[in-house]
Protein backbone atom coordinates (compact mmCIF):
# COMPACT_ATOMS: atom_id res chain seq x y z
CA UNK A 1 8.84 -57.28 11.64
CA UNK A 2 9.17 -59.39 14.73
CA UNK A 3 5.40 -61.61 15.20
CA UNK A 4 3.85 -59.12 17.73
CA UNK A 5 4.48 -56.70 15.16
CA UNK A 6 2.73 -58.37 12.72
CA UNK A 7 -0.17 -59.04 14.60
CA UNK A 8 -0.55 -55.55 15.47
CA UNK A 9 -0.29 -54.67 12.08
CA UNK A 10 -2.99 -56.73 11.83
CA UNK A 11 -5.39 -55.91 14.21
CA UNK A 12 -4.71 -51.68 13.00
CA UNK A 13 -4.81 -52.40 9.38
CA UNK A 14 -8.52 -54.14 9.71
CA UNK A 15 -10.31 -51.00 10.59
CA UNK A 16 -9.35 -49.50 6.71
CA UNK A 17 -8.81 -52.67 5.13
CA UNK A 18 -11.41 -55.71 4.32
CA UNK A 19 -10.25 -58.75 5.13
CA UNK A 20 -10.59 -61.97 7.58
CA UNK A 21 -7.92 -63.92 9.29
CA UNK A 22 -9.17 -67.31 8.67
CA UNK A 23 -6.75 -69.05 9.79
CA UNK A 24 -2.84 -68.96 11.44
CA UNK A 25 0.11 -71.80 11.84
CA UNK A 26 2.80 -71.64 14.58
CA UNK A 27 5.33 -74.50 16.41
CA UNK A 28 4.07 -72.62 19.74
CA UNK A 29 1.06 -73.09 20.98
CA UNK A 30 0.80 -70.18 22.70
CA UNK A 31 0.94 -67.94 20.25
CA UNK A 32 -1.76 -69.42 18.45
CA UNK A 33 -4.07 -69.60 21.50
CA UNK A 34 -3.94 -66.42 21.26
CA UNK A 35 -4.38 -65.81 17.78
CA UNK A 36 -7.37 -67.59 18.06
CA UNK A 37 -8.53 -65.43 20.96
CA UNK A 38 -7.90 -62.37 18.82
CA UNK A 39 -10.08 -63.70 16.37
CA UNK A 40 -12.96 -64.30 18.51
CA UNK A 41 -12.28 -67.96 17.96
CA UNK A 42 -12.96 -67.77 14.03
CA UNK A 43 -9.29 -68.38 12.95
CA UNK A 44 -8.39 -72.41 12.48
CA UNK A 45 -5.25 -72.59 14.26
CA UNK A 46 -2.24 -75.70 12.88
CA UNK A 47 1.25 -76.65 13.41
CA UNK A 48 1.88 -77.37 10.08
CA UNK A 49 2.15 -74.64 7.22
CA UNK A 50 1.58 -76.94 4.58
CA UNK A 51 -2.08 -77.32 5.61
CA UNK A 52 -2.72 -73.60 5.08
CA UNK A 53 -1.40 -73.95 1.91
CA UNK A 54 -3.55 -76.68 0.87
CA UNK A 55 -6.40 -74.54 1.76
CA UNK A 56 -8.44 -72.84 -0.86
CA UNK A 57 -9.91 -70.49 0.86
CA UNK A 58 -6.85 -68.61 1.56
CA UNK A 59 -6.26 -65.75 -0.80
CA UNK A 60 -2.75 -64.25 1.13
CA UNK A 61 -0.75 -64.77 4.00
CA UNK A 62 1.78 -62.98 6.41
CA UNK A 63 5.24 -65.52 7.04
CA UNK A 64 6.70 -64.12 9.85
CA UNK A 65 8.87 -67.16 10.19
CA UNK A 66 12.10 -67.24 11.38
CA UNK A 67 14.80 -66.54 8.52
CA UNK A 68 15.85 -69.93 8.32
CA UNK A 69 11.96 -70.99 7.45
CA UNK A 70 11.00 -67.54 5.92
CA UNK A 71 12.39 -68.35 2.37
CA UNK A 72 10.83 -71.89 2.10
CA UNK A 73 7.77 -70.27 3.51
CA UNK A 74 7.81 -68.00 0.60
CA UNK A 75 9.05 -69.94 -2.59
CA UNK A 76 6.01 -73.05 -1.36
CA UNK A 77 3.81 -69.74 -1.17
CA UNK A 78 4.67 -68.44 -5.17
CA UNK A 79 4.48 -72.05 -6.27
CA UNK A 80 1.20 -72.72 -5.12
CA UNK A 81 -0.21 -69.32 -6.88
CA UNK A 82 1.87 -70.40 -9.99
CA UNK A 83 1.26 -73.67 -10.00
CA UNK A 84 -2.06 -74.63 -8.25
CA UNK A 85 -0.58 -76.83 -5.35
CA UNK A 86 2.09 -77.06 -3.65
């Protein structure tokens, strides 16, 4: 899935399932303008992934990264649910 797709996943998948997008990380800042317009301003938009991960209120997250980033997205993901921190 390409971003918009994921966002639209999003935005469909929130009328059957419960759950909040608290927050959302991107290089452009674009994209997370508008994320935080989607979210009625609620979501805490960074540059830096790392600082969603060192978040504790964040219980799962979509990486829609590109490939080169997706895997270390992923792997700094697991290890912070295995581990505690990343």
């Amino acid at each position: 899935m390409r971003v918009p797709e994921h966002i639209n996943w999003l935005r469909h998948s929130k009328k059957t399932l419960d759950f909040e997008i608290v927050a959302a990380c991107d290089a452009y800042t674009g994209r997370l303008e508008r994320m935080k317009s989607r979210t009625d301003g609620r979501a805490d938009i960074m540059s830096d992934y790392r600082e969603i991960l060192a978040r504790e209120d964040i219980d799962a997250v979509v990486i829609s990264s590109p490939n080169h980033w997706h895997y270390q997205h992923a792997i700094d993901w697991f290890y912070r649910h295995l581990y505690g921190n990343a």
